[in-house]
Protein backbone atom coordinates (compact mmCIF):
# COMPACT_ATOMS: atom_id res chain seq x y z
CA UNK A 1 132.03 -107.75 5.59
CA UNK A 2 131.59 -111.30 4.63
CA UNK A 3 133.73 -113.09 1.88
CA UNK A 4 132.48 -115.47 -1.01
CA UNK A 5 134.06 -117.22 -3.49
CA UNK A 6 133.15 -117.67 -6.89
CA UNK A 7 134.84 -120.13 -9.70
CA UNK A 8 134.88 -120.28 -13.68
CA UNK A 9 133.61 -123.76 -14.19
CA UNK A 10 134.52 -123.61 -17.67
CA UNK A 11 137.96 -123.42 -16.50
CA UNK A 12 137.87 -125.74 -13.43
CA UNK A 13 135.97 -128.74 -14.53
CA UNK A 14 134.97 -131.52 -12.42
CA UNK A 15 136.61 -132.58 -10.31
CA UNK A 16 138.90 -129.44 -9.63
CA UNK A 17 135.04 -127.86 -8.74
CA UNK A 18 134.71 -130.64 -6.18
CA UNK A 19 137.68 -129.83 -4.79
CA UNK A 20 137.68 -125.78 -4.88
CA UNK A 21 133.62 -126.32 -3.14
CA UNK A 22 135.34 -128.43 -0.35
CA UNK A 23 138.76 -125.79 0.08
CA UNK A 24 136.39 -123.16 0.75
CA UNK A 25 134.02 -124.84 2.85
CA UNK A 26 136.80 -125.15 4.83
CA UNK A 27 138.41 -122.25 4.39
CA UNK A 28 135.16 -120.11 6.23
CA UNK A 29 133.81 -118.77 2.65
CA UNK A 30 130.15 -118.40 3.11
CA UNK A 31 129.38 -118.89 -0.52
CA UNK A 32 130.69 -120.47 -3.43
CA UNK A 33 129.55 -118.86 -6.55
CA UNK A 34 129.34 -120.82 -10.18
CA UNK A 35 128.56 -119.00 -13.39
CA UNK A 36 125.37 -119.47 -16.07
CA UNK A 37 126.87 -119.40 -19.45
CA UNK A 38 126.21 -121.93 -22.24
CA UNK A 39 129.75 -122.00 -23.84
CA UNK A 40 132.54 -121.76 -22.41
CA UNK A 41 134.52 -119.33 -24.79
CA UNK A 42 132.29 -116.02 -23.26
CA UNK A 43 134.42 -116.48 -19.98
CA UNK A 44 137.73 -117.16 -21.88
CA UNK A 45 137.39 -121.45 -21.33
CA UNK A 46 137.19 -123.91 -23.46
CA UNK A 47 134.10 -126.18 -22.01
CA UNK A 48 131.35 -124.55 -19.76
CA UNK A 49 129.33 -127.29 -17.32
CA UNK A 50 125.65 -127.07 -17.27
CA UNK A 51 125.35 -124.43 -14.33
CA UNK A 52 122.26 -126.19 -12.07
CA UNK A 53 123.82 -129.94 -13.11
CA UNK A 54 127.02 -128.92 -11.59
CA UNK A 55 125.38 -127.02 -8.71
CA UNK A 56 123.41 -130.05 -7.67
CA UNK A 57 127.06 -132.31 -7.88
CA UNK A 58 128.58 -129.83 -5.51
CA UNK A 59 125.82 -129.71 -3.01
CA UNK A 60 126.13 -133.81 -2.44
CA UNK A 61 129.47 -133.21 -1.45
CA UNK A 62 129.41 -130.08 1.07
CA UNK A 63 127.53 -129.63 3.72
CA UNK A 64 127.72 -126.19 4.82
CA UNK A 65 128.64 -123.74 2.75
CA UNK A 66 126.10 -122.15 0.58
CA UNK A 67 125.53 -122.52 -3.20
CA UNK A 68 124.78 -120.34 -6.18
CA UNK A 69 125.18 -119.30 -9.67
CA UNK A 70 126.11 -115.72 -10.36
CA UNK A 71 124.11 -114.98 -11.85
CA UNK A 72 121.26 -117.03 -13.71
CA UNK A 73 120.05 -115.61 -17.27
CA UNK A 74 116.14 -114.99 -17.31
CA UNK A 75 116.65 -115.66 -21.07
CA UNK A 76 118.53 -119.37 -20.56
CA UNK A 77 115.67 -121.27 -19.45
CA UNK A 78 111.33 -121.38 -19.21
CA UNK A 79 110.63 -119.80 -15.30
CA UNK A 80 108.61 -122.48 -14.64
CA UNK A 81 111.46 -124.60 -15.68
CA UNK A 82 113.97 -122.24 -13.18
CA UNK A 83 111.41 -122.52 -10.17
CA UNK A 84 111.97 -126.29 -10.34
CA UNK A 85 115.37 -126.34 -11.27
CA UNK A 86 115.82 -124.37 -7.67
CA UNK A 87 113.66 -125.63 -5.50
CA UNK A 88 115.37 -129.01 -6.28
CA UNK A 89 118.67 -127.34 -5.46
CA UNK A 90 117.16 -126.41 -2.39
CA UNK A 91 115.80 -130.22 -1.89
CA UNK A 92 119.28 -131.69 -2.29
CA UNK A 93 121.31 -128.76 -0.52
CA UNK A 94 119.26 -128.84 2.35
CA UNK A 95 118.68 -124.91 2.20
CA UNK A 96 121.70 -124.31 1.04
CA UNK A 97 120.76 -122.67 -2.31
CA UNK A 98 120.72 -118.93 -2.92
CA UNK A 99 119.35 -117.77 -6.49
CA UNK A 100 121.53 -115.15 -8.12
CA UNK A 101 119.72 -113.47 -10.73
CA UNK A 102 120.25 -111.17 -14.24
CA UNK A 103 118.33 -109.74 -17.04
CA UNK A 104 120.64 -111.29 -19.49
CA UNK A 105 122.97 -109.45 -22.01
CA UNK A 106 121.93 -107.11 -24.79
CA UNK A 107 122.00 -108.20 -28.13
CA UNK A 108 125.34 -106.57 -28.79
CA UNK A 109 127.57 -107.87 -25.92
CA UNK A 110 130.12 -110.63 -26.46
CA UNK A 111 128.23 -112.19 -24.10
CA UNK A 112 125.23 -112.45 -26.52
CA UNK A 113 126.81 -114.43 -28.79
CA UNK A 114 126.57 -117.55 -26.92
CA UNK A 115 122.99 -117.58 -27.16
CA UNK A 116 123.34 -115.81 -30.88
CA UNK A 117 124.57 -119.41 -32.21
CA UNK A 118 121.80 -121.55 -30.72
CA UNK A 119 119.16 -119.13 -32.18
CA UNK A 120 118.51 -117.76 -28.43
CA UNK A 121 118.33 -114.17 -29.16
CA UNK A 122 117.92 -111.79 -26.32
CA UNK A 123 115.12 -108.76 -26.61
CA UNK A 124 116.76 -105.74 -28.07
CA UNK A 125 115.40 -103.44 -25.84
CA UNK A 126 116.64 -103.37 -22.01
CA UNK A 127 112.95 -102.70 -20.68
CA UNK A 128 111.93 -105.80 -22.10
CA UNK A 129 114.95 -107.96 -20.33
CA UNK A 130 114.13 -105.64 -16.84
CA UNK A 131 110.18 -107.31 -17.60
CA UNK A 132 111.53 -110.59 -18.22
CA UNK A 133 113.49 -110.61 -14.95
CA UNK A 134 109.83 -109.81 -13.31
CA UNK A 135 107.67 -112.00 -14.86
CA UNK A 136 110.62 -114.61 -13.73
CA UNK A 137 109.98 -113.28 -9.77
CA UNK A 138 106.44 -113.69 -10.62
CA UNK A 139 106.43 -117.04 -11.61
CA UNK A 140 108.64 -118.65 -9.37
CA UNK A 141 106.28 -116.86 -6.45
CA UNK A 142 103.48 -118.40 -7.60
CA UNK A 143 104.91 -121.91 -7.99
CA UNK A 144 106.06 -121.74 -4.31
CA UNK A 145 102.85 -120.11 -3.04
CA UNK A 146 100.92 -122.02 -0.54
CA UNK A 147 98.20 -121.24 -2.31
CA UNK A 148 99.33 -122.17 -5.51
CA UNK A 149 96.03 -123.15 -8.41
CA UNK A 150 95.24 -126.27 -8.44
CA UNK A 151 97.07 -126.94 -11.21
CA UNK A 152 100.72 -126.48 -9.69
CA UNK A 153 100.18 -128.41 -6.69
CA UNK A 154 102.46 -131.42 -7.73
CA UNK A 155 105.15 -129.52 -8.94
CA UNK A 156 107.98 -128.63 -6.05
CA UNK A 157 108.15 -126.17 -3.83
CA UNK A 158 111.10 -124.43 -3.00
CA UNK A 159 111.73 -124.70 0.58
CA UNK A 160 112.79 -123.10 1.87
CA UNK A 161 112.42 -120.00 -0.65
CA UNK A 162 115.75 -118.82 -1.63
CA UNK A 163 117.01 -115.55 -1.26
CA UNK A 164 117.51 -113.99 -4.52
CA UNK A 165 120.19 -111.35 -5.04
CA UNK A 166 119.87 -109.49 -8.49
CA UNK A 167 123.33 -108.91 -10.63
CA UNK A 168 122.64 -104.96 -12.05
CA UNK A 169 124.66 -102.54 -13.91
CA UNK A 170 122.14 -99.83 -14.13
CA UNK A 171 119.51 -97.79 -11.74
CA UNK A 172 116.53 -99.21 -13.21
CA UNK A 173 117.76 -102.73 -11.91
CA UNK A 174 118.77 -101.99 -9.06
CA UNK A 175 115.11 -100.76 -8.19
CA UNK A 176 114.05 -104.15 -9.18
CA UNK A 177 116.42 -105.01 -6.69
CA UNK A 178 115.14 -103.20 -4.17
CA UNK A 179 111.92 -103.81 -4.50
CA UNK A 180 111.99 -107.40 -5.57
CA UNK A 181 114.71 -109.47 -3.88
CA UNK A 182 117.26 -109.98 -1.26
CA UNK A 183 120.18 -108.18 -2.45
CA UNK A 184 122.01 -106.51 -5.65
CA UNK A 185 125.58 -107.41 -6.47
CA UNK A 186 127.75 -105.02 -8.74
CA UNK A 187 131.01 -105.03 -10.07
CA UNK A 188 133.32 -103.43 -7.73
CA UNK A 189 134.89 -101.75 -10.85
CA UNK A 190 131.60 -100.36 -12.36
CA UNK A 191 131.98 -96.84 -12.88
CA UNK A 192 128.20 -95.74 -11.51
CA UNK A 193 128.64 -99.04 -8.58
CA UNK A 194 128.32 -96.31 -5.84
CA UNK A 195 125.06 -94.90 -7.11
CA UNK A 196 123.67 -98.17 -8.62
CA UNK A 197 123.79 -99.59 -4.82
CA UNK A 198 122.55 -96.47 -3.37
CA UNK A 199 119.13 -96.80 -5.96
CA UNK A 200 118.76 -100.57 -4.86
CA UNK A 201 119.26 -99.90 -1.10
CA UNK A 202 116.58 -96.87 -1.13
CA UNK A 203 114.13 -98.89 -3.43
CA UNK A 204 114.78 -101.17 -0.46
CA UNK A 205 113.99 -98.89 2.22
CA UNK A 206 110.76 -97.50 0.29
CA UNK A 207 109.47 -100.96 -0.35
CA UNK A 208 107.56 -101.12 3.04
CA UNK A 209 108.15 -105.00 2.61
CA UNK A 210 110.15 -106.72 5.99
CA UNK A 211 112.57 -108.71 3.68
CA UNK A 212 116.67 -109.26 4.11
CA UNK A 213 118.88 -107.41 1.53
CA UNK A 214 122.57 -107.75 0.92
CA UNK A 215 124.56 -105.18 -1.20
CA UNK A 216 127.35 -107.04 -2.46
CA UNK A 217 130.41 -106.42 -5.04
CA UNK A 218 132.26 -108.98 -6.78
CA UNK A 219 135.91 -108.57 -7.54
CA UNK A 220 138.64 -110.68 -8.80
CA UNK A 221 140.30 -112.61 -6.32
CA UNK A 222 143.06 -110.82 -4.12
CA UNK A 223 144.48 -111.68 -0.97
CA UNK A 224 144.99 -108.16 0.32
CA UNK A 225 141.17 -108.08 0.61
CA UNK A 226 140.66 -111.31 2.73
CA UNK A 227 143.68 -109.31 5.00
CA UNK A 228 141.55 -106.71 5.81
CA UNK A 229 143.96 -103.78 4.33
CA UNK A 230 143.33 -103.19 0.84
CA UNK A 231 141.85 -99.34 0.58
CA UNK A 232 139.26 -100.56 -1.57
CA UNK A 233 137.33 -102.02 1.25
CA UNK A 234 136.93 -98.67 2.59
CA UNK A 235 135.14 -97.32 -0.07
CA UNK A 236 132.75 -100.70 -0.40
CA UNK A 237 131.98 -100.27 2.90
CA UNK A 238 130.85 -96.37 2.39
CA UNK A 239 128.40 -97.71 -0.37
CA UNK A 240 126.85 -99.93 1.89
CA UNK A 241 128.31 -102.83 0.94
CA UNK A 242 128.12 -106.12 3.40
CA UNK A 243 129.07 -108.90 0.73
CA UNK A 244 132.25 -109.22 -1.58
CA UNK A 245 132.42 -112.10 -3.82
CA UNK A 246 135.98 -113.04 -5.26
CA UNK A 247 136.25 -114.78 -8.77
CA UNK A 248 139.08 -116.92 -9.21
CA UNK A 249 138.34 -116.43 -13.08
CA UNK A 250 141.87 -118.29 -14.70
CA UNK A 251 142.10 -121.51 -12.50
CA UNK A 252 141.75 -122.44 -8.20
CA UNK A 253 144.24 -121.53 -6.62
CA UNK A 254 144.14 -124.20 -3.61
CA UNK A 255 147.37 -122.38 -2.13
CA UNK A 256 145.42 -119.14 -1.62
CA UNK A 257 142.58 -121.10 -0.52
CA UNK A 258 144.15 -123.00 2.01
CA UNK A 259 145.73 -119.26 3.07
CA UNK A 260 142.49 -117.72 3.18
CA UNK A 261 141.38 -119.84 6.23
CA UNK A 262 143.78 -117.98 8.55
CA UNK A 263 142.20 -114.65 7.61
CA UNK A 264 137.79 -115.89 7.18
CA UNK A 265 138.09 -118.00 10.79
């Protein structure tokens, strides 16, 4: 099982973000994770950075680990404005970038209320944020086709194209998942994560399509996981799961990243 590590910007502002993206570079994590909110009180912070702004900052200064937000909003941003937004990341990353993905919270989630106070109100129905998350796929496929219309053929081209891992809580996304991308991630808490990731990895095998797919958890950060004997990783493992992702969701701990080496290398 591989191990990535994923930060609360809003409570690690730059340059403690520098400096967490270089500990676990170093430390063997294969991914470092950011977040897409617009304020930074939804994640209990008092500032949130612009998630692709910050993204770009911390790929000038790594070199090899991988970058990502976890996961992007469908409903933050235009998907022709996403498709450039990553395939720059990609430009300046060198490859480095991988796209996590969600359908956005419903209108009644704390989480909503972000976009609530900037007029950004999200579809009340879930079938319409499962078709935005689509037409978002759609979009940034043809943008990065190499047989684009005419039209597109000066805007950039992701390259190369990202994979895309899809954040779901429910079975319906997780046959997007499937179906559509490279991987699902879950929380490892989620009451229905077993059978969630069981839809997405069948959708997967009954796609017909040759594509990679991850099946990933994220948890908040413990060291008993990196060690190898914490009894949850037994039951990620019998749900398929070759990913974990581990928020440090208060504040970096540099200590525990400077353990972790001992136990990723």
């Amino acid at each position: 099982m591989r191990f990535d590590l994923q930060i609360n910007p809003g409570n690690s502002i730059w340059p403690i973000a520098r400096d967490a993206a270089l500990a676990a570079e170093a430390a063997g994590f294969k991914t470092l994770w950011t977040v897409d909110h617009l304020a930074g009180d939804v994640m209990q912070a008092p500032d949130m950075p612009e998630c692709f702004t910050l993204l770009g900052a911390l790929a000038g200064v790594t070199s090899t680990i991988e970058l990502g937000p976890l996961v992007v909003n469908v409903g933050n941003r235009h998907p022709a404005i996403l498709a450039n937004s990553v395939a720059t990341m990609q430009q300046i990353s060198g490859g480095r970038f991988v796209l996590g993905l969600g359908a956005g919270a419903s209108p009644n989630s704390p989480f909503a209320a972000e976009r609530r106070a900037i007029g950004l109100l999200p579809p009340e129905k879930i079938a319409d944020r499962h078709t935005a998350v689509i037409d978002a796929l759609d979009v940034m496929n043809e943008m990065w086709s190499p047989n684009r219309r005419a039209e597109l053929a000066a805007f950039p081209i992701a390259s190369p194209i990202p994979h895309v891992i899809l954040g779901a809580n429910s079975v319906a996304l997780a046959k997007i998942a499937g179906t559509r991308t490279n991987g699902i991630n879950i929380r490892a808490s989620h009451e229905r994560a077993g059978e969630i990731l069981a839809a997405a990895k069948l959708a997967h095998a009954n796609s017909g399509i040759d594509k990679p797919f991850t099946v990933s958890v994220w948890e908040h950060y413990d060291e008993a996981l990196l060690r190898g004997d914490d009894p949850r990783l037994d039951v990620w493992r019998s749900w398929g799961v070759d990913r974990a992702i581990l928020l440090m969701f208060k504040s970096v701990d540099f200590d525990a990243l400077n353990r972790a080496a001992k136990f990723l290398n």
